[in-house]
C-alpha atoms as a PDB file:
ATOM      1  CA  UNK A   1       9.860  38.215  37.831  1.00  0.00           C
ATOM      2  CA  UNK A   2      11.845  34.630  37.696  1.00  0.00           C
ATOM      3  CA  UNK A   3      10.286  32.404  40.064  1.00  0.00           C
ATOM      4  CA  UNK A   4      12.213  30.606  42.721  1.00  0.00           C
ATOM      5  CA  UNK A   5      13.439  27.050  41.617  1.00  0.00           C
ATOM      6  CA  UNK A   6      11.398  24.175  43.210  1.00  0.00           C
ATOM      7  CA  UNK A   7      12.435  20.477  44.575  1.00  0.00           C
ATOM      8  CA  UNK A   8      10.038  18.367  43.701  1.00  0.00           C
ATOM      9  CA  UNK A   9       8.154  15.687  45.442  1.00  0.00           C
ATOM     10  CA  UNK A  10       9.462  12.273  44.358  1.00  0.00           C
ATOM     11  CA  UNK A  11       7.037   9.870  45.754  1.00  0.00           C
ATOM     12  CA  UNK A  12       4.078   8.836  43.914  1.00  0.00           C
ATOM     13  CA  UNK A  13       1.047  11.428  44.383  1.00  0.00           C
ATOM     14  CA  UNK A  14      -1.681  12.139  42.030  1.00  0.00           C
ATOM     15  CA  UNK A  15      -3.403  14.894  44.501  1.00  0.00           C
ATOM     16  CA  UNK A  16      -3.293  18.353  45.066  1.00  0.00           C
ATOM     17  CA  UNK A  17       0.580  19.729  45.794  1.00  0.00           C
ATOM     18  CA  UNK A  18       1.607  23.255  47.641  1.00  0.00           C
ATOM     19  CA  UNK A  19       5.200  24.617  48.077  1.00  0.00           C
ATOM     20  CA  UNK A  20       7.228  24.533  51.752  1.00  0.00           C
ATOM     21  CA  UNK A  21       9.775  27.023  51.641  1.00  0.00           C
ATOM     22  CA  UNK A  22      12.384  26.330  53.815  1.00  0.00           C
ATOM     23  CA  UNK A  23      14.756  29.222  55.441  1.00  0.00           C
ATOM     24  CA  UNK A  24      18.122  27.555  56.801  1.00  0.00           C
ATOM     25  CA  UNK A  25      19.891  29.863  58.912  1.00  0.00           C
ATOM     26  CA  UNK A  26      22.855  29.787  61.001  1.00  0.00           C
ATOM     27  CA  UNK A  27      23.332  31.688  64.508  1.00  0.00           C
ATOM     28  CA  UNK A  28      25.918  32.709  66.898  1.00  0.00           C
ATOM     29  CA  UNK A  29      28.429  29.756  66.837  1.00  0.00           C
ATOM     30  CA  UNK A  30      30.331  31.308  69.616  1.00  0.00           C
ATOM     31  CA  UNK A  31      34.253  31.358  69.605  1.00  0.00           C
ATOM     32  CA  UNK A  32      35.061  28.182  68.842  1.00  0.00           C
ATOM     33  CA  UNK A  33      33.765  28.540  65.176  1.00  0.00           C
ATOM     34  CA  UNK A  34      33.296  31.127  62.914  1.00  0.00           C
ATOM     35  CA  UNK A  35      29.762  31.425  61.217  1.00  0.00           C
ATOM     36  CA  UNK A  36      30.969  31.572  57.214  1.00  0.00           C
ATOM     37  CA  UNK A  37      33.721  28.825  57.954  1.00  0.00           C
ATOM     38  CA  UNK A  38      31.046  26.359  58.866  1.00  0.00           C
ATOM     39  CA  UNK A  39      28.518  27.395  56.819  1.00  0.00           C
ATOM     40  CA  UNK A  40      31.366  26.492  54.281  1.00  0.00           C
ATOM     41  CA  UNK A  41      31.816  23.511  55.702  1.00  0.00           C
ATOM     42  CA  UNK A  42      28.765  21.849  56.902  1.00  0.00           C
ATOM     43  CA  UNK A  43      25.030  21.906  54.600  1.00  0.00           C
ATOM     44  CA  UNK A  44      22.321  21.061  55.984  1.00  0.00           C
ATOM     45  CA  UNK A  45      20.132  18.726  55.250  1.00  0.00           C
ATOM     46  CA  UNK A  46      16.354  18.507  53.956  1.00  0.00           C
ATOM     47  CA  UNK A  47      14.156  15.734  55.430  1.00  0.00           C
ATOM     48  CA  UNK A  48      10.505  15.229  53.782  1.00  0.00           C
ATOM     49  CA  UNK A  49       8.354  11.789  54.417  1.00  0.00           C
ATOM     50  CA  UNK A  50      12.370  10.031  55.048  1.00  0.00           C
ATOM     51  CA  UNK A  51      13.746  11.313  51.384  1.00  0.00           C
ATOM     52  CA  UNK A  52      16.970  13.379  52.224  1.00  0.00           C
ATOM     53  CA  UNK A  53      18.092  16.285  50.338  1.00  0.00           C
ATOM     54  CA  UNK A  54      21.395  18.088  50.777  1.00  0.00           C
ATOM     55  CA  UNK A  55      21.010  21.166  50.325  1.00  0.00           C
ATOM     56  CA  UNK A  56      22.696  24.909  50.537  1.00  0.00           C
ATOM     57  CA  UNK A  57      22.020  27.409  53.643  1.00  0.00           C
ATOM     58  CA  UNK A  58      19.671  30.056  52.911  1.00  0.00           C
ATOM     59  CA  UNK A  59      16.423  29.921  51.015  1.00  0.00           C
ATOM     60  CA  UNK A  60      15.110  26.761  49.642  1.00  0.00           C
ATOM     61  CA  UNK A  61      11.927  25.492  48.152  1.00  0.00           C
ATOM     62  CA  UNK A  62      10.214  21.944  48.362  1.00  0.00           C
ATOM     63  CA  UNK A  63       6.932  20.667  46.401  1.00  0.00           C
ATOM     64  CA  UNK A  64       4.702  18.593  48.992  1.00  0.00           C
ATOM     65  CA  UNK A  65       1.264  17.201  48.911  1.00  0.00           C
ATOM     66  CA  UNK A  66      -1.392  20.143  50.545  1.00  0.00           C
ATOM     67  CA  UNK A  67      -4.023  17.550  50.572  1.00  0.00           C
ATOM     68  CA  UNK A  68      -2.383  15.100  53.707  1.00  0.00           C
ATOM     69  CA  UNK A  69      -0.018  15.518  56.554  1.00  0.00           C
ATOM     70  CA  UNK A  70       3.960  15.732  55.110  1.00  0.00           C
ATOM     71  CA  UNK A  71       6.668  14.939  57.981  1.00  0.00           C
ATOM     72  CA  UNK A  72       9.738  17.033  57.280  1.00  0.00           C
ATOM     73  CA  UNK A  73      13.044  17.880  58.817  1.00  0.00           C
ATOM     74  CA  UNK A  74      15.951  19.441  59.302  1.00  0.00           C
ATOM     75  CA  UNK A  75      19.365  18.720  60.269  1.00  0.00           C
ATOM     76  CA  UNK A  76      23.364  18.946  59.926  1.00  0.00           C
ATOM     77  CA  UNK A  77      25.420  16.042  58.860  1.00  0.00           C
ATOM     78  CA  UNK A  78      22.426  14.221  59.016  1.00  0.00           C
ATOM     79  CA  UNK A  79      22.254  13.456  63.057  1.00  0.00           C
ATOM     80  CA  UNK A  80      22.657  16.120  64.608  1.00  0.00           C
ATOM     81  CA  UNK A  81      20.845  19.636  65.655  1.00  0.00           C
ATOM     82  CA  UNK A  82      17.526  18.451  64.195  1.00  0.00           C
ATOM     83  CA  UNK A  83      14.709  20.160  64.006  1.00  0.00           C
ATOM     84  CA  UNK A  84      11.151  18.347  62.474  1.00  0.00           C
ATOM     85  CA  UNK A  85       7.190  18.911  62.434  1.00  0.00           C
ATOM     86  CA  UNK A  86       4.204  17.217  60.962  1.00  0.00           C
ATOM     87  CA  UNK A  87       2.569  19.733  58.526  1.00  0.00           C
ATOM     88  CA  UNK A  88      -1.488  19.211  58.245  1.00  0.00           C
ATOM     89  CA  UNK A  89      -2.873  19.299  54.931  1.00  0.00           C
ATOM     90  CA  UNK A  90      -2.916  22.874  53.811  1.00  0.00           C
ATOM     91  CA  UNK A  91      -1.593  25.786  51.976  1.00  0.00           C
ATOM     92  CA  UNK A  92       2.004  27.240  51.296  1.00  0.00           C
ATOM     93  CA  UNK A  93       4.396  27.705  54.264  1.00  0.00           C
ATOM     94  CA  UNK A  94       7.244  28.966  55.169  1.00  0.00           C
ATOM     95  CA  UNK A  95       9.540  27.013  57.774  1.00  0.00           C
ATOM     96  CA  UNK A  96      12.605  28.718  59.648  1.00  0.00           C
ATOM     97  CA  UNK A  97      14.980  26.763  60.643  1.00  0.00           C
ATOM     98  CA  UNK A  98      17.850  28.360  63.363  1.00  0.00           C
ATOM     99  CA  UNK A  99      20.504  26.361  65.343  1.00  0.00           C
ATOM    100  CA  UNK A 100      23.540  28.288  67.073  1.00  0.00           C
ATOM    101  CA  UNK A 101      26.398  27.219  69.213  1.00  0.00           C
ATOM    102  CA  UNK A 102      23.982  26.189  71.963  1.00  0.00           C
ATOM    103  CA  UNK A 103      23.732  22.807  69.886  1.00  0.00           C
ATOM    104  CA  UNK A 104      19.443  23.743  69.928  1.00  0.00           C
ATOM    105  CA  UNK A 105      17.779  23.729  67.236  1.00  0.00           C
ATOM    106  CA  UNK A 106      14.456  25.480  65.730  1.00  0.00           C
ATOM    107  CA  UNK A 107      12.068  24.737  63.745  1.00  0.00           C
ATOM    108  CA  UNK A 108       9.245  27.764  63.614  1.00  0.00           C
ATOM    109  CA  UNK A 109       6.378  27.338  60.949  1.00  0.00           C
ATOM    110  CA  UNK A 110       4.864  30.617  58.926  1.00  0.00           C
ATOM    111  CA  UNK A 111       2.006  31.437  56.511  1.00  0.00           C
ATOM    112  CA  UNK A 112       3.127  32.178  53.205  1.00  0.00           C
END
C-alpha cells in the first residue's frame, strides 16, 4: 500500500510530530453555481500556526507537532467561509471541512 503524501511542518520543531488529515468538501451551492464549476474555480486554502497552503479539494494531509496546541484553518480565497480550531496536543486527526451556498462554514474534528 502507497502511503498518502504529507505537507510538512515548516517551522522549527525538534518534538514529537502527528499527521492532521484534512477533508475539504464542497456542498449544495444552490442555483446560482454549479458545484464542479467552482470547485474548478476556487481552492481552498490550508491555514496551520498563520503558514498558508493552497491546496486542492478533497483529501489532504498536514505534519503538525502532537506534543503542543497547533491553530489551523480553513478557508476560500483566503477571507472568506472560514472555518478554524485549536488542536490540543495529541494524536492523528481527521478534520472535515463543509461550506455550501449558505456562505457557513464547518469545521468538525475526528479520531483517526
Amino acid at each position: 500500500m502507497v502511503s498518502p503524501a504529507v505537507v510538512p511542518y515548516v517551522e522549527w520543531h525538534t518534538g514529537a510530530r502527528r499527521v492532521v488529515t484534512f477533508e475539504l468538501e464542497i456542498g449544495n451551492m444552490g442555483p446560482f453555481a454549479m458545484t464542479g464549476m467552482l470547485q474548478r474555480r476556487i481552492s481552498p486554502t490550508v491555514h496551520v500556526d498563520g503558514r498558508q497552503f493552497p491546496v486542492y479539494w478533497g483529501r489532504v494531509n498536514f505534519e503538525v507537532p502532537a506534543d503542543r496546541n497547533v491553530h489551523v484553518a480553513v478557508s476560500l480565497d483566503d477571507s472568506v467561509q472560514v472555518a478554524s480550531d485549536l488542536l490540543p496536543a495529541g494524536g492523528d486527526l481527521v478534520l472535515v471541512y463543509r461550506t455550501d451556498a449558505s456562505g457557513a462554514a464547518t469545521l468538525e474534528r475526528f479520531a483517526a
